[in-house]
Protein backbone atom coordinates (compact mmCIF):
# COMPACT_ATOMS: atom_id res chain seq x y z
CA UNK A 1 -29.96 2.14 -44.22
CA UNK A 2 -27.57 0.78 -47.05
CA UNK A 3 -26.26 3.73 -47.89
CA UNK A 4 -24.96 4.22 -44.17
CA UNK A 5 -23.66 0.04 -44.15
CA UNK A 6 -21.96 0.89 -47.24
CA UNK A 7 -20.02 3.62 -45.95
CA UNK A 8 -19.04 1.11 -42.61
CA UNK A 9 -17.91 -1.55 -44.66
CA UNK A 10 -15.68 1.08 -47.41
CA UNK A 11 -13.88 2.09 -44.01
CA UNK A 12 -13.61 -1.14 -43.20
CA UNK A 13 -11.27 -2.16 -46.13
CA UNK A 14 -9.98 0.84 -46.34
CA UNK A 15 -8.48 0.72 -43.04
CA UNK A 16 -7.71 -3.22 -43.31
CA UNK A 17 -5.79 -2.58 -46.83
CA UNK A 18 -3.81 0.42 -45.40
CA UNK A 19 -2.54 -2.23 -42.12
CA UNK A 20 -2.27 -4.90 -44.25
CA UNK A 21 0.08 -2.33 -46.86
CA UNK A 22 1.71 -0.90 -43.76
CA UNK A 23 2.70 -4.22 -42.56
CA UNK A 24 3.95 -5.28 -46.24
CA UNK A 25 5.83 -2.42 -47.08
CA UNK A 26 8.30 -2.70 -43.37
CA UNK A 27 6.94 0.66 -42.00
CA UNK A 28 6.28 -0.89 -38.68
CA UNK A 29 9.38 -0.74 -37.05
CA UNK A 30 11.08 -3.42 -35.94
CA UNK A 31 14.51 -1.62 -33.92
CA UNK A 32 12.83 0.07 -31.01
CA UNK A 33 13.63 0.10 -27.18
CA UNK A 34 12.78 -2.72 -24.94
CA UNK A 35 9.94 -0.82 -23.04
CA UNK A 36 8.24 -0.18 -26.13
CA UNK A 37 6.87 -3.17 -27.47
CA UNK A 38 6.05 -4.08 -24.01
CA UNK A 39 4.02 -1.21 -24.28
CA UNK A 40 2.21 -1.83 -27.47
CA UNK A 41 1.44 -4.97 -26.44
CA UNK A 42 -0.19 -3.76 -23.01
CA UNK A 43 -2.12 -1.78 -25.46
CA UNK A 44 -3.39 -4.06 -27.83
CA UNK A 45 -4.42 -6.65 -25.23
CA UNK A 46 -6.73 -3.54 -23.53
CA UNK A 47 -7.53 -3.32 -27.13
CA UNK A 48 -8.81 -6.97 -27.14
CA UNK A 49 -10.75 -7.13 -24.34
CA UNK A 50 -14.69 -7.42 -24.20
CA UNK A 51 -16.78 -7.06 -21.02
CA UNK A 52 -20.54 -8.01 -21.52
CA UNK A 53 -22.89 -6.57 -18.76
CA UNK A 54 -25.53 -8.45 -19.81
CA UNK A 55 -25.72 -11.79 -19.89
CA UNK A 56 -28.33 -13.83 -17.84
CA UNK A 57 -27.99 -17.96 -16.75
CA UNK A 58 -30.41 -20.28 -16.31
CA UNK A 59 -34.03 -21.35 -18.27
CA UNK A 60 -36.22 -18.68 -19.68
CA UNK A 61 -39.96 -20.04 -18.47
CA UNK A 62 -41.73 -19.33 -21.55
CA UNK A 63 -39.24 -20.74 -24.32
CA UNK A 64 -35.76 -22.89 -24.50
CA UNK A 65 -33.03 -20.64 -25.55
CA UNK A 66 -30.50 -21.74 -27.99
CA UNK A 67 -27.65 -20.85 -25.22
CA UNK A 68 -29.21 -21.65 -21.82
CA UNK A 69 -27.17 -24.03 -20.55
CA UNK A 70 -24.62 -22.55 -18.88
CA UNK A 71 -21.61 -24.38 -21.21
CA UNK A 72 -22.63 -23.79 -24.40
CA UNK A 73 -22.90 -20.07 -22.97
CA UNK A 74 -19.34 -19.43 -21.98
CA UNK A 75 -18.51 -21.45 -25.20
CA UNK A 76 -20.01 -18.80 -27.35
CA UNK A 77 -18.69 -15.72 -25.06
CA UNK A 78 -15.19 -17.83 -25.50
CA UNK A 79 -15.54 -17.70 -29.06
CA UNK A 80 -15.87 -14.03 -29.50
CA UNK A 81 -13.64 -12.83 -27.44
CA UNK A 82 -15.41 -11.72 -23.94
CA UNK A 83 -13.32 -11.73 -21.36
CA UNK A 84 -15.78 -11.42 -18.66
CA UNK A 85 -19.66 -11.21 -18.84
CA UNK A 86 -21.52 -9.80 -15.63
CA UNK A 87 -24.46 -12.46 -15.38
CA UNK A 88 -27.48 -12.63 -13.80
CA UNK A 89 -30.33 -15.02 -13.32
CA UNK A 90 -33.61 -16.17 -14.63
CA UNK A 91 -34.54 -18.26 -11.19
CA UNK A 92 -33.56 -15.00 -9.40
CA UNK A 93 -36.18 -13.47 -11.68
CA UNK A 94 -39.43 -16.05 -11.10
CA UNK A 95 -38.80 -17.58 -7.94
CA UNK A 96 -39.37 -16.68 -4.64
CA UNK A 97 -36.23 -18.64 -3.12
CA UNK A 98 -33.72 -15.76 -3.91
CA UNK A 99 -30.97 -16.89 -1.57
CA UNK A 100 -31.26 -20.28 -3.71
CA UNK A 101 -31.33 -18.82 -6.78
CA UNK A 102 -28.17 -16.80 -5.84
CA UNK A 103 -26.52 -19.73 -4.80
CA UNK A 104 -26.95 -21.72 -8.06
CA UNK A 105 -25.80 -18.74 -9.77
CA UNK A 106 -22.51 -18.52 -7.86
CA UNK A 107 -21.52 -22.52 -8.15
CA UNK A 108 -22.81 -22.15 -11.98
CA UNK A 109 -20.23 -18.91 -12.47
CA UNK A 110 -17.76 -20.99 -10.47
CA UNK A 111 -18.03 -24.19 -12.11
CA UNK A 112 -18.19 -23.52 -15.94
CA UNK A 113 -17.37 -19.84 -16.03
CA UNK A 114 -14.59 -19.33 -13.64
CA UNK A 115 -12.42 -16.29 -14.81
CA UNK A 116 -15.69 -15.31 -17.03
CA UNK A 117 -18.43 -15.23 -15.74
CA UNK A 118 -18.98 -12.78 -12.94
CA UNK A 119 -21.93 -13.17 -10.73
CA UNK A 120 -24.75 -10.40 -10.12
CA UNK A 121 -27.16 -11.42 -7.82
CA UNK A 122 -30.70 -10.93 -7.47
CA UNK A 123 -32.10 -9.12 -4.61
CA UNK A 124 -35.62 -7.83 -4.06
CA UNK A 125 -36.74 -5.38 -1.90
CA UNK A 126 -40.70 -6.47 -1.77
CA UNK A 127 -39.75 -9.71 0.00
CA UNK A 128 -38.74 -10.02 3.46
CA UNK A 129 -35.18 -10.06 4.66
CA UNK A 130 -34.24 -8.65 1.37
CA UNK A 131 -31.25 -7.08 3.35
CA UNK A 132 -30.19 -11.04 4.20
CA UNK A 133 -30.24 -11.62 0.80
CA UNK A 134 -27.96 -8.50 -0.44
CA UNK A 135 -25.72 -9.52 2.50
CA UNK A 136 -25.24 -12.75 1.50
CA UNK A 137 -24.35 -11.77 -1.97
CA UNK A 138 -21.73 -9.60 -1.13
CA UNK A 139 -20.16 -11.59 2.07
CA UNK A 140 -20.82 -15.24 1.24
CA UNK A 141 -20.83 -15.17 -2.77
CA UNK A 142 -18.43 -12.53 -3.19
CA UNK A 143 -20.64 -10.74 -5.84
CA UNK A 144 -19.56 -7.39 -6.87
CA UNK A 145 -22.86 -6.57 -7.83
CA UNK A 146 -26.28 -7.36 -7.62
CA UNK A 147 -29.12 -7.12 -10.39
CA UNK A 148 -32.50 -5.52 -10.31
CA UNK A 149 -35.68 -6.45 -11.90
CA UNK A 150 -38.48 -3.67 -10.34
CA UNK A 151 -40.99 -4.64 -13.26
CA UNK A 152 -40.94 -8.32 -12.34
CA UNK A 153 -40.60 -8.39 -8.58
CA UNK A 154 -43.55 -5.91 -8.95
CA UNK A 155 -42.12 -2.59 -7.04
CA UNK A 156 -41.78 1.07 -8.24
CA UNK A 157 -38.46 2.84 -7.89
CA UNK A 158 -40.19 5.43 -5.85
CA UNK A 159 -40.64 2.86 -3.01
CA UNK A 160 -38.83 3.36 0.36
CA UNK A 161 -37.67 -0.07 0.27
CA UNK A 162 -35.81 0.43 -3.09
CA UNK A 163 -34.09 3.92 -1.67
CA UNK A 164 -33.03 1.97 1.61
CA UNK A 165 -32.08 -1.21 -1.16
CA UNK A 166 -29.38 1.89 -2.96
CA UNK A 167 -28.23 2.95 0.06
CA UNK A 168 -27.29 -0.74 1.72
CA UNK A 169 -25.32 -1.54 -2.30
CA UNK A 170 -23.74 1.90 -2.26
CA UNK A 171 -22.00 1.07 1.80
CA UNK A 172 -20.90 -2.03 0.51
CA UNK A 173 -19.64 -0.72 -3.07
CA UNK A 174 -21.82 -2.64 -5.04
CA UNK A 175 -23.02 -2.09 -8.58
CA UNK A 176 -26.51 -1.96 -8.94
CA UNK A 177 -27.99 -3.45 -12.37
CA UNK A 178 -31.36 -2.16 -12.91
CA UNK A 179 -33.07 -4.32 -16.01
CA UNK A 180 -35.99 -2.17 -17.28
CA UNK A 181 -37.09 -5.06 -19.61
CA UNK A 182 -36.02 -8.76 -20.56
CA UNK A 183 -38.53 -9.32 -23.01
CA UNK A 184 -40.20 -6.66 -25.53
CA UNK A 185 -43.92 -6.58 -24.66
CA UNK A 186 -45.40 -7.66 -27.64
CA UNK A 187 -43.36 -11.01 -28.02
CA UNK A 188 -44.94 -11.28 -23.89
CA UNK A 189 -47.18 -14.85 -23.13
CA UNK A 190 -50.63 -13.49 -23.10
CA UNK A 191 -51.11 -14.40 -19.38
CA UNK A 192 -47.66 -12.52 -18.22
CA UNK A 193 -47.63 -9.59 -19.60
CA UNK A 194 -45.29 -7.07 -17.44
CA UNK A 195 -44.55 -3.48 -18.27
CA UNK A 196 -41.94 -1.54 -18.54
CA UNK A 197 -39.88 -0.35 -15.36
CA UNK A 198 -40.39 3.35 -14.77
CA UNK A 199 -37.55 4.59 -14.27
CA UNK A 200 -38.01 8.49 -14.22
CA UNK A 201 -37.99 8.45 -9.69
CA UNK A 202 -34.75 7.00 -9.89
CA UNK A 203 -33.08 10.73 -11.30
CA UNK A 204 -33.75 12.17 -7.61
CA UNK A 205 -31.86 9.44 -6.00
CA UNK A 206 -28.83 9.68 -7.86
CA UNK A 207 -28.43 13.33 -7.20
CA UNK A 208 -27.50 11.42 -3.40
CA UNK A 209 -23.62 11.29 -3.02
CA UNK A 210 -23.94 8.27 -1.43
CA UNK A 211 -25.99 6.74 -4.46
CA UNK A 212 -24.28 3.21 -6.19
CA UNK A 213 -23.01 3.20 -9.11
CA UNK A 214 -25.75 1.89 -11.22
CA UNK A 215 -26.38 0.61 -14.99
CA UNK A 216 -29.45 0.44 -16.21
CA UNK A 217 -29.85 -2.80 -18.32
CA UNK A 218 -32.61 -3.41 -21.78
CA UNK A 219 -33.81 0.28 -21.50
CA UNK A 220 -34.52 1.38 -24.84
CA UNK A 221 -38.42 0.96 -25.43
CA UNK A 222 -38.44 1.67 -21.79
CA UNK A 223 -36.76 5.43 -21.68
CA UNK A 224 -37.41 8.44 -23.46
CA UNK A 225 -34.06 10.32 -25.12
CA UNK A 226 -34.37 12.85 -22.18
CA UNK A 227 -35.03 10.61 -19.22
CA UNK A 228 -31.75 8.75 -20.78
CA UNK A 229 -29.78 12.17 -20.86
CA UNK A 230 -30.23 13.14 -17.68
CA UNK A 231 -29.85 9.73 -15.98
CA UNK A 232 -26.25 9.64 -17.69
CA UNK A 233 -25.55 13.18 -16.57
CA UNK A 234 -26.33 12.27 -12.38
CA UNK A 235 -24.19 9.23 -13.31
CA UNK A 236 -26.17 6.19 -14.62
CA UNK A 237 -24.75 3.98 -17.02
CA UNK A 238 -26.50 2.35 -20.22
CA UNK A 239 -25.83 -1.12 -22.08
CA UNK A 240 -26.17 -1.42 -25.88
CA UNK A 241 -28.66 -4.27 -25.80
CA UNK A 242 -31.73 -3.28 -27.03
CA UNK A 243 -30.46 -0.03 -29.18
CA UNK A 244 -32.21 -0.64 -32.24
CA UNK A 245 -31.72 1.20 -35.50
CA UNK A 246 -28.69 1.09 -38.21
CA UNK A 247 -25.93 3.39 -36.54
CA UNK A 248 -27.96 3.26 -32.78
CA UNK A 249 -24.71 3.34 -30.61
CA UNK A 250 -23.17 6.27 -33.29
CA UNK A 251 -27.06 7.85 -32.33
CA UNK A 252 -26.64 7.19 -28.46
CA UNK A 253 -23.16 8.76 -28.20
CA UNK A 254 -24.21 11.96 -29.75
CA UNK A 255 -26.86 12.00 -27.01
CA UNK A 256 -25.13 10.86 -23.88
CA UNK A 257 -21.22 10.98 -23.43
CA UNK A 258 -19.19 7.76 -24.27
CA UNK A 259 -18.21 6.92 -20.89
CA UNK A 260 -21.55 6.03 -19.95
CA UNK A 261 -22.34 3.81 -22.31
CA UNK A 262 -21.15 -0.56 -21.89
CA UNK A 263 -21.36 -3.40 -23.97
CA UNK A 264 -24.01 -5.93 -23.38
CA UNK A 265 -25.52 -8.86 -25.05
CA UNK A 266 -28.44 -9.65 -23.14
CA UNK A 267 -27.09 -13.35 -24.16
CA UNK A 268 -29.13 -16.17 -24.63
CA UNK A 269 -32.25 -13.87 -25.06
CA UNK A 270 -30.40 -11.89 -27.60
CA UNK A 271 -28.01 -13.62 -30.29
CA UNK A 272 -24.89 -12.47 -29.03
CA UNK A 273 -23.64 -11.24 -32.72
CA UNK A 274 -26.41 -8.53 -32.86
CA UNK A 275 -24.45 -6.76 -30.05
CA UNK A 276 -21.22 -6.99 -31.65
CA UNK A 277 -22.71 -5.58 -34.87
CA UNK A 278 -23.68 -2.70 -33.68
CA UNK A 279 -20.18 -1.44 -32.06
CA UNK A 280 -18.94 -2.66 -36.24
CA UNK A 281 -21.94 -1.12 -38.33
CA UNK A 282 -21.48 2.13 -35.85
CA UNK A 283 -18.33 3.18 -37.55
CA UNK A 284 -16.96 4.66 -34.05
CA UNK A 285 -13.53 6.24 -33.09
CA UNK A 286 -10.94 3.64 -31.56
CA UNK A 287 -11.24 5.30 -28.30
CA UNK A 288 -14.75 5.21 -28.11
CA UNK A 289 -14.99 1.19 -28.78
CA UNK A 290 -12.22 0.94 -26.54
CA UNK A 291 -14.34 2.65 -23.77
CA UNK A 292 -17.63 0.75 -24.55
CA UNK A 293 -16.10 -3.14 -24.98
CA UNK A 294 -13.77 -2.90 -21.65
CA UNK A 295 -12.89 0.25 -20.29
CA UNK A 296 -16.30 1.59 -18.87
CA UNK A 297 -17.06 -0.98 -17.09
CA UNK A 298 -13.63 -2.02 -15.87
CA UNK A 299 -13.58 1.67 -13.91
CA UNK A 300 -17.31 0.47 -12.40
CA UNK A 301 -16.38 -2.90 -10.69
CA UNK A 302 -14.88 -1.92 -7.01
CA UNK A 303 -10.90 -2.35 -6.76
């Protein structure tokens, strides 16, 4: 493990001394055409951008979270640089009023996010007029997207209600956010324990043309390396949340290709630094941090 932080940080100043010597020494040109610094700087503001697809509002039942009111939230994304964060919501999570829950959501995104925070609502198939509630996301709230949480609302993905739930989000070009975890089972109250979302029956349904485009959220104690590889290759994305281990994302990208791979916090559960460490202690190529902080999930989110 230190040897391979070691090597991160040695790039690190390597690379920082040669700009910094660059910049000194009047190699960067300064007598160019018009077009082109327009151009660099299009590129270096792509360059700055963060998207985080993971980032829930709201109180967590069990425990206060340092970050969960919804201010000091979008303070903290502020601070490091997100741009926009795709959030969800506990009360979509625990209670039954969904189309309430949804509603908060949207005034909270609105309120003390907007330009941020992006709502996802929650929708869930095992209560009725689940189709009123996905309807009203999309129409009334304007949500791009809608988020998933099978192991909660207590459904399998193999249930008819969750193929017809794909099928509704794919006509009305909606991203579906599956969450196969929010909290690792052995930090779980004794009396709530829930398990991990299976998520092997949804392969089959992505081989549908008419599937969503989905991204499966806190997967990584949930999924096996092969379930994971052949979800990304019918088209599933993954979020960096949960990777564990020194170099994880370096380990992920060797498994899956690049392009299916997105930043997320899973802020306030997570610290929000712990994400942004791993895309640093990962020591990956400019295009591939590019890809995972903005570019990935800019190319999900409907035009």
């Amino acid at each position: 493990m230190n040897i391979k932080l070691q090597v991160t940080r040695r790039e690190f100043t390597k690379s920082t001394a040669a700009a910094t010597a660059a910049i000194a020494s009047g190699i960067v040109a300064v007598e160019q055409s018009s077009a082109a610094p327009a151009s660099k700087a299009k590129a270096g503001a792509a360059a700055n951008e963060l998207i985080d697809t993971n980032v829930t509002l709201g109180r967590w039942p069990f425990r206060r979270l340092p970050l969960d009111e919804t201010p000091a939230l979008v303070a903290k994304l502020r601070r490091h640089g997100v741009t926009q964060a795709w959030a969800g919501t506990f009360d979509g999570i625990f209670h039954k009023d969904v189309a309430a829950a949804n509603a908060r959501l949207a005034e909270e995104c609105h309120q003390h996010g907007r330009g941020l925070l992006v709502p996802f609502g929650s929708v869930n198939p095992a209560l009725p007029a689940w189709e009123e509630d996905l309807r009203r996301c999309v129409e009334v709230h304007k949500m791009p997207g809608i988020r998933l949480h099978p192991n909660y609302h207590g459904y399998r993905l193999d249930a008819p209600e969750f193929a017809k739930l794909l099928s509704l989000a794919a006509a009305r070009r909606c991203v579906v956010q599956i969450a196969a975890d929010m909290e690792d089972e052995r930090m779980q109250h004794r009396l709530a324990g829930v398990p991990h979302a299976d998520l092997a029956p949804l392969l089959p349904l992505l081989a549908n043309k008419l599937a969503p485009r989905v991204v499966v959220l806190n997967w990584f104690r949930a999924a096996k390396t092969d379930l994971v590889k052949q979800l990304a290759g019918a088209g599933a994305s993954f979020d960096i949340a949960t990777v564990e281990s020194v170099g994880g994302v370096a380990n992920l990208l060797r498994q899956i290709s690049a392009e299916r791979v997105l930043f997320g916090s899973h802020a306030p559960f997570f610290y929000f630094e712990s994400a942004t460490l791993k895309l640093k202690e990962s020591a990956l190529l400019a295009e591939q941090e590019l890809a995972l902080r903005s570019g990935n999930a800019g190319r999900l989110l409907p035009a």
